[in-house]
Protein backbone atom coordinates (compact mmCIF):
# COMPACT_ATOMS: atom_id res chain seq x y z
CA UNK A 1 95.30 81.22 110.49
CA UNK A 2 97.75 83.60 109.27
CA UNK A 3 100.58 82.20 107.46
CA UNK A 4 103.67 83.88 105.93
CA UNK A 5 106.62 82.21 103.98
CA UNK A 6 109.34 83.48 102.86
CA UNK A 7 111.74 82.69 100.12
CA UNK A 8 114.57 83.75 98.22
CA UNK A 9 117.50 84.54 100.74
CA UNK A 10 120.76 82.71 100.31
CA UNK A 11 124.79 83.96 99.70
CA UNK A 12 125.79 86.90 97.31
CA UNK A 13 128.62 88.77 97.28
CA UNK A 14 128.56 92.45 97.48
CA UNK A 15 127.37 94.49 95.41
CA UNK A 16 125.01 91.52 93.87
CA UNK A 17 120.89 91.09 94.19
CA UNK A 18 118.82 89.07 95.81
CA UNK A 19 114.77 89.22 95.60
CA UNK A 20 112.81 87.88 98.40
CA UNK A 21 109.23 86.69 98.53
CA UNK A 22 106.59 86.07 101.00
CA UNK A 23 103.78 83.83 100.52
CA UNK A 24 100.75 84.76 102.68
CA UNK A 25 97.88 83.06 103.59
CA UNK A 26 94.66 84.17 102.22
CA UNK A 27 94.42 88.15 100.97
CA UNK A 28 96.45 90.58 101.66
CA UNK A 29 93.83 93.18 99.99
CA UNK A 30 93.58 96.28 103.03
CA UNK A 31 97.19 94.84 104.54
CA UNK A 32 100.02 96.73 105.81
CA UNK A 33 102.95 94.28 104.20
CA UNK A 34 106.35 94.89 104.91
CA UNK A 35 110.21 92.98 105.86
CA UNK A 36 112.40 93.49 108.94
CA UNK A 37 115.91 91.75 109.68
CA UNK A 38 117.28 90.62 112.38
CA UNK A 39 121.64 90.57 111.91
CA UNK A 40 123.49 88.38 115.09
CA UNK A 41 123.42 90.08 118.15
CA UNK A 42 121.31 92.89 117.17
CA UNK A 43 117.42 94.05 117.62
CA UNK A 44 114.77 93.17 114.71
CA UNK A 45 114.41 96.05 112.72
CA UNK A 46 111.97 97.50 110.04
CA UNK A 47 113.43 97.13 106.59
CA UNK A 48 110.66 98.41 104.47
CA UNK A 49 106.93 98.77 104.78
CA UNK A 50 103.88 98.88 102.31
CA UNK A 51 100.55 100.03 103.87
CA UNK A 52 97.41 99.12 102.54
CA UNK A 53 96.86 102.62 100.72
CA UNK A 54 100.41 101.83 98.79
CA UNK A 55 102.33 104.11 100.76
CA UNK A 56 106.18 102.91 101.08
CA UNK A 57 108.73 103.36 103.95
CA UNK A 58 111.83 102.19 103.85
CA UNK A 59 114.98 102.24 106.51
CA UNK A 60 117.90 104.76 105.75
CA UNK A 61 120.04 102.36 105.62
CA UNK A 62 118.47 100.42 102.23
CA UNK A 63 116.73 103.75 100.56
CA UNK A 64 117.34 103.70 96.88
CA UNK A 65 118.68 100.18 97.11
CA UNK A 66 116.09 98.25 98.28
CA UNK A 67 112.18 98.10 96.57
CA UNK A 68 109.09 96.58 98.27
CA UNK A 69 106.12 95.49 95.68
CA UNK A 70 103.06 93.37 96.13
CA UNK A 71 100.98 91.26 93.83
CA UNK A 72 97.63 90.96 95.24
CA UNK A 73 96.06 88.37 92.67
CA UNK A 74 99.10 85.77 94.21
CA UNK A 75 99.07 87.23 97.40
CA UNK A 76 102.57 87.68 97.28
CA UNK A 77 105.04 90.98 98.58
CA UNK A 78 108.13 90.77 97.27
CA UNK A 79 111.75 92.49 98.44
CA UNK A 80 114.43 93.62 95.51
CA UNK A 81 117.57 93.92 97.29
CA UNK A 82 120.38 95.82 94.92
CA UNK A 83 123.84 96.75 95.63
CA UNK A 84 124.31 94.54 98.51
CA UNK A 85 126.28 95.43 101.34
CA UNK A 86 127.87 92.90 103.98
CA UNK A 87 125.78 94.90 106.67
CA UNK A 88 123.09 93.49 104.78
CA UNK A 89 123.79 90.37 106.69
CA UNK A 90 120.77 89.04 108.22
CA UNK A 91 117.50 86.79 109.06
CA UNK A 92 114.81 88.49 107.03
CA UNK A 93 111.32 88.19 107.72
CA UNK A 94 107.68 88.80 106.23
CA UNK A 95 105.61 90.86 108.01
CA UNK A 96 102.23 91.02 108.26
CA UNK A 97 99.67 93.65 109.80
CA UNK A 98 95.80 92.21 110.18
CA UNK A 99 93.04 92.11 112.29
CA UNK A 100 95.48 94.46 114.66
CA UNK A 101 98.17 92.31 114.74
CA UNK A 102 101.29 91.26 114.01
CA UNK A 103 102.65 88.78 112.26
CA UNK A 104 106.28 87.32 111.04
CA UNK A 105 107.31 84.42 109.02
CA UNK A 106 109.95 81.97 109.44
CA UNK A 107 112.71 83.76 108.09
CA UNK A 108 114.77 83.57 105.24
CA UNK A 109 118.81 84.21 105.37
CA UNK A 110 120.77 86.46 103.54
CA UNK A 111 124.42 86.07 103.86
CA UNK A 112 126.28 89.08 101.54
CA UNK A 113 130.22 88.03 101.75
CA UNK A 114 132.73 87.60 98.83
């Protein structure tokens, strides 16, 4: 079974940093990792993506502020989020690409208000 928690999100005020991280179950060795958000009335959307050869992708909207890593002895991928931005706003979730799937965690909120 393919698990994902996340942890990390919470309230900062703009301009501050938050770093998420996702917990998955088993290894993520030869995984596509990555985060998407989901902000109140709005459509998920990719935030940034690591593919299995290391390749990064990351949405215009958080390039240069934003860094995806992953630690594959703790089977962990982890989301630096720098100069925060109230648009930042938002549910964010693991993701997880196996076996041709998909697969999200739980979700973890980020609130960015003064």
């Amino acid at each position: 079974q393919v698990q994902l928690v996340e942890s990390g999100g919470g309230l900062v005020q703009p301009g501050g940093s938050l770093r998420l991280s996702c917990a998955a179950s088993g290894s993520i060795f030869r995984n596509a990792m990555g985060w998407y958000r989901q902000a109140p009335g709005k459509e998920r959307e990719l935030v940034a993506l690591i593919t299995s050869a290391g390749t990064t992708n990351y949405a215009d909207s958080v390039k240069g502020r934003f860094t995806i890593s992953r630690d594959y002895g703790k089977n962990m991928v982890y989301l630096q989020m720098n100069s925060l931005k109230p648009e930042d706003t938002a549910v964010y979730y693991c993701y997880r690409f196996v076996n041709s799937r998909d697969y999200w965690g739980q979700g973890t909120q980020v609130t960015v208000s003064s």
